[in-house]
Protein backbone atom coordinates (compact mmCIF):
# COMPACT_ATOMS: atom_id res chain seq x y z
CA UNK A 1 111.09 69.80 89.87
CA UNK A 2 114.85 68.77 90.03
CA UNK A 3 115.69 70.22 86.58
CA UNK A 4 114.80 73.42 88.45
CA UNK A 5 117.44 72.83 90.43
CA UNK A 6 120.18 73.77 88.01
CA UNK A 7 118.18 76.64 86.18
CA UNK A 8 119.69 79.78 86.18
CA UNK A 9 117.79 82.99 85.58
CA UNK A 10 120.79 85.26 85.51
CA UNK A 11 122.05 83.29 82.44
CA UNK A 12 118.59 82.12 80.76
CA UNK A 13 116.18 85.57 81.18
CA UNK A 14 119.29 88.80 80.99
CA UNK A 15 116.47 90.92 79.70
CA UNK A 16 112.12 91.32 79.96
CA UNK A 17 110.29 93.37 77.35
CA UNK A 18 107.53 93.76 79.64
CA UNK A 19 107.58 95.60 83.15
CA UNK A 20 108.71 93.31 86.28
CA UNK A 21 107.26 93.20 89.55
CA UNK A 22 108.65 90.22 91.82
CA UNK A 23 106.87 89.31 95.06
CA UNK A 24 109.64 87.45 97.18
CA UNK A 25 108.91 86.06 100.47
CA UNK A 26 112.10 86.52 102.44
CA UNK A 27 111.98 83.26 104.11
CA UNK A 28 111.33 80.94 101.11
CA UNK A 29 113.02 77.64 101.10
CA UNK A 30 111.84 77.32 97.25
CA UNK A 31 113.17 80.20 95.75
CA UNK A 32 115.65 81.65 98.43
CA UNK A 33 116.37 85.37 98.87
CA UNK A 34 119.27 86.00 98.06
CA UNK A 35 119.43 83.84 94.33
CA UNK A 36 116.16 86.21 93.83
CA UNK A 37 117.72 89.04 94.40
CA UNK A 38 120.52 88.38 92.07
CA UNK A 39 118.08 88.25 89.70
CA UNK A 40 116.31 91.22 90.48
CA UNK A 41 119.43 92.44 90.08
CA UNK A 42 120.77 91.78 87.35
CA UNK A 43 117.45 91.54 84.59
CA UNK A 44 116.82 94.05 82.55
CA UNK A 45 113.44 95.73 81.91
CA UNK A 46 111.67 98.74 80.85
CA UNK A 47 110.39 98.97 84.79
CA UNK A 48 111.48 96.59 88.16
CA UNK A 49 110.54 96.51 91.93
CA UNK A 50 110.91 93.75 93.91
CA UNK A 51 108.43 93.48 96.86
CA UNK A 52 109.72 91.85 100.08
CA UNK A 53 107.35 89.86 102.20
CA UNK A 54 109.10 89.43 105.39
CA UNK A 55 106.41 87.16 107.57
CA UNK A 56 106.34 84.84 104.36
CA UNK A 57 107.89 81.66 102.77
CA UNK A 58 106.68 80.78 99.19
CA UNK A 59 103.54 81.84 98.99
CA UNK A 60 103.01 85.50 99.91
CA UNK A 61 99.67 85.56 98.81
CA UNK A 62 98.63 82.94 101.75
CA UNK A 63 100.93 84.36 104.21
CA UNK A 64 100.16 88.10 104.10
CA UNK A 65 96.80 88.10 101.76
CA UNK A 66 96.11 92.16 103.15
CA UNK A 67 100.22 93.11 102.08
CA UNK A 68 99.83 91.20 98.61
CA UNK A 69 96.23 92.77 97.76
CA UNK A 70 97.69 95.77 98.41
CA UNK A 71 100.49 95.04 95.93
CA UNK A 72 97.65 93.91 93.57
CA UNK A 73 96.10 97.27 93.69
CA UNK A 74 99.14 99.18 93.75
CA UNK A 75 100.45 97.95 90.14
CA UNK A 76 97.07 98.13 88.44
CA UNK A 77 96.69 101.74 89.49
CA UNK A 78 100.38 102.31 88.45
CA UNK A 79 99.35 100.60 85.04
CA UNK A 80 96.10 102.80 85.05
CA UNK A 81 98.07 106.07 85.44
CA UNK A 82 100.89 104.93 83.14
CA UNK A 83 98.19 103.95 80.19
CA UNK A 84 95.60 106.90 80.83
């Protein structure tokens, strides 16, 4: 994992052709907060939300299973309605 280190999203991904939802846990040590946000930030794509887990660290699906089933379900009814 150290050539993660240097990798830099902002530079590498500018732009998705597909629709972005990022899960961020706001006290990950992994993938910090605020370099995800720039990210969120600054990407391009046809749709974005960024999800905040507050109670979790890297893995929001462990930490808060009920909040990110819930997210689950949210986009594939969003995906649902937007395809129907």
């Amino acid at each position: 994992m150290p050539q993660l280190a240097d990798t830099d999203l902002v530079r590498t991904v500018p732009s998705l052709d597909v629709p972005l939802v990022m899960v961020q846990g706001q006290l990950d040590q992994v993938a910090p907060a605020t370099p995800a946000q720039r990210f969120y930030d600054s990407v391009t794509a046809p749709s974005k939300r960024l999800i905040w887990f507050e109670d979790s660290a890297h893995t929001p699906q462990l930490d808060q299973p009920d909040k990110f089933r819930d997210v689950l379900l949210d986009v594939a009814h969003a995906h649902r309605r937007a395809t129907a």
